[in-house]
Protein backbone atom coordinates (compact mmCIF):
# COMPACT_ATOMS: atom_id res chain seq x y z
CA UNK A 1 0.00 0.00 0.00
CA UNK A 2 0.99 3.13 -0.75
CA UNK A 3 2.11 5.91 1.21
CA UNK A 4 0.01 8.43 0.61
CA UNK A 5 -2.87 5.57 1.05
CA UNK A 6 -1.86 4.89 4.39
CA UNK A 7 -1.70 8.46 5.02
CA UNK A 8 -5.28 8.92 3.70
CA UNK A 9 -6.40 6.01 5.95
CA UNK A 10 -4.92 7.64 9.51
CA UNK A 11 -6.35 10.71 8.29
CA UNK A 12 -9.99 9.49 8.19
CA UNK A 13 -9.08 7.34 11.17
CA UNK A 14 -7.71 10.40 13.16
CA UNK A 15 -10.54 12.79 11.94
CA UNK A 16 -13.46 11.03 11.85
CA UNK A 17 -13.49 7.76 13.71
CA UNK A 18 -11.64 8.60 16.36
CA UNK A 19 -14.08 11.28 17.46
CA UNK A 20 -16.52 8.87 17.04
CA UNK A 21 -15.09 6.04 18.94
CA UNK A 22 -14.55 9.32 21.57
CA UNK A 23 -17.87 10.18 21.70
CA UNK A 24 -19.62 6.39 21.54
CA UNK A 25 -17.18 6.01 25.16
CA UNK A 26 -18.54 9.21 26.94
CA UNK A 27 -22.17 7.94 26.02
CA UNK A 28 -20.99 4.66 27.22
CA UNK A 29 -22.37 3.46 24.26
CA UNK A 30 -21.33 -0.05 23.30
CA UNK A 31 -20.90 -1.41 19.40
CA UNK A 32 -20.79 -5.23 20.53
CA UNK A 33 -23.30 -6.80 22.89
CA UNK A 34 -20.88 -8.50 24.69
CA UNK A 35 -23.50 -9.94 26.96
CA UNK A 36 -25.23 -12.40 24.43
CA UNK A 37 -24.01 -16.03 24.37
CA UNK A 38 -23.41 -17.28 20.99
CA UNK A 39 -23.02 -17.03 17.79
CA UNK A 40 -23.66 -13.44 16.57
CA UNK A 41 -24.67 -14.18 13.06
CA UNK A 42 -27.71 -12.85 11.46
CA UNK A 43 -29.45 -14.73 9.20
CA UNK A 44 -30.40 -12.52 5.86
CA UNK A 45 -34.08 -12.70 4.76
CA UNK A 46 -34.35 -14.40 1.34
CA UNK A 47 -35.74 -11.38 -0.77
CA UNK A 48 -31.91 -9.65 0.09
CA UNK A 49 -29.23 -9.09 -2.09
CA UNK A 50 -25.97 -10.35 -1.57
CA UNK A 51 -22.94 -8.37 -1.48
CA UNK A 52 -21.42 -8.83 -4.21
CA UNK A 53 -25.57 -8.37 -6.08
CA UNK A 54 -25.65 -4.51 -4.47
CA UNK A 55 -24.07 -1.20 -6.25
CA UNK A 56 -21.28 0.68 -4.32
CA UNK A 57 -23.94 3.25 -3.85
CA UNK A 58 -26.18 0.21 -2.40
CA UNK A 59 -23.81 -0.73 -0.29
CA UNK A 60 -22.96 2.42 1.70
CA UNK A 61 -26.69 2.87 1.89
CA UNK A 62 -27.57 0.18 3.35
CA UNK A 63 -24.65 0.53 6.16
CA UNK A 64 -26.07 4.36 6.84
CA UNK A 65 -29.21 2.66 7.78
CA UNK A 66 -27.86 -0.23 9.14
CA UNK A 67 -26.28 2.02 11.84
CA UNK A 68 -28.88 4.67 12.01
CA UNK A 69 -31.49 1.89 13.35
CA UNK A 70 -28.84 0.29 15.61
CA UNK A 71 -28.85 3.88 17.11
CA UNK A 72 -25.39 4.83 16.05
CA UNK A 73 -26.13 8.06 14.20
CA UNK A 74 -22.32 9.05 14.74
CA UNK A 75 -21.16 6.18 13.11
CA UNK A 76 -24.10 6.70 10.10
CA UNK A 77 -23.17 10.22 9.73
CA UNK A 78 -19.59 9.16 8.50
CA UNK A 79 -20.66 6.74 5.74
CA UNK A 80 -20.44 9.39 3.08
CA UNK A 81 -16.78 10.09 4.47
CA UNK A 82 -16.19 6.58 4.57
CA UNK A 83 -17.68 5.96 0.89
CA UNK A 84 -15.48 9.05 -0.29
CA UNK A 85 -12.31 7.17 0.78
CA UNK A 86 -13.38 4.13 -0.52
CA UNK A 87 -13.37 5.76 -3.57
CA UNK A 88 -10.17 7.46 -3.28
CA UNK A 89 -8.29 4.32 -2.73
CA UNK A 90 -10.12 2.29 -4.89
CA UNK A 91 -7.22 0.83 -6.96
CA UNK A 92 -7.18 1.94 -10.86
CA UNK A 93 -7.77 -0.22 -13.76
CA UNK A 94 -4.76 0.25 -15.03
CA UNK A 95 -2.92 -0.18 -11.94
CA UNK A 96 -4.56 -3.60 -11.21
CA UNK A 97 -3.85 -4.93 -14.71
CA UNK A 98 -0.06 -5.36 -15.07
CA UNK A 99 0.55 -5.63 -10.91
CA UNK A 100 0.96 -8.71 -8.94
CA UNK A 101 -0.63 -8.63 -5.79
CA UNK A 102 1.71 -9.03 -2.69
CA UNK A 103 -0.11 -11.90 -1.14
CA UNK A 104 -0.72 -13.90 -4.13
CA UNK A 105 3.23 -13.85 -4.54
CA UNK A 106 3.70 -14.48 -1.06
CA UNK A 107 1.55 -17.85 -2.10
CA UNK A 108 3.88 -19.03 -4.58
């Protein structure tokens, strides 16, 4: 990963979820129900997409809401700052083409 990647990645870390994270703490406002026994998988309904089925607009969209009815406005209130990264590092086509990624030549 690049530098200027990584530096992109503390940025939003140190700007936006951090502050977050900050404020979730003074509300003493968990993320994980650490309380509940077992497994914490959810089973999806049938009518919903998968992943891979949704649009990178779908996908941001539905973790907004996601958070916004688990009561974590904070959190949903970053997804557009989140989505905007995403974007930013989203590797190029060009880049991808001719590159070898790391761990697959790790593998070998």
């Amino acid at each position: 990963m690049s530098s200027t990647k990584e530096e992109k990645i503390a940025a939003f870390w140190k700007n936006n979820l951090n502050p977050v994270s900050n404020a979730l703490k003074d509300k003493k406002k968990k993320l994980l129900d650490k309380s509940r026994v077992g497994s914490s998988w959810i089973n999806s309904s049938e009518e919903s997409l998968e992943l891979e089925e949704l649009s990178f607009d779908e996908v941001f969209e539905k973790l907004r809401k996601r958070f916004q009815d688990s009561g974590f406005d904070d959190l949903a209130s970053q997804v557009p700052n989140l989505k905007k990264l995403a974007q930013e590092l989203k590797p190029q086509e060009e880049d991808t083409d001719n590159e070898i990624d790391p761990y697959v030549y790790m593998m070998h």
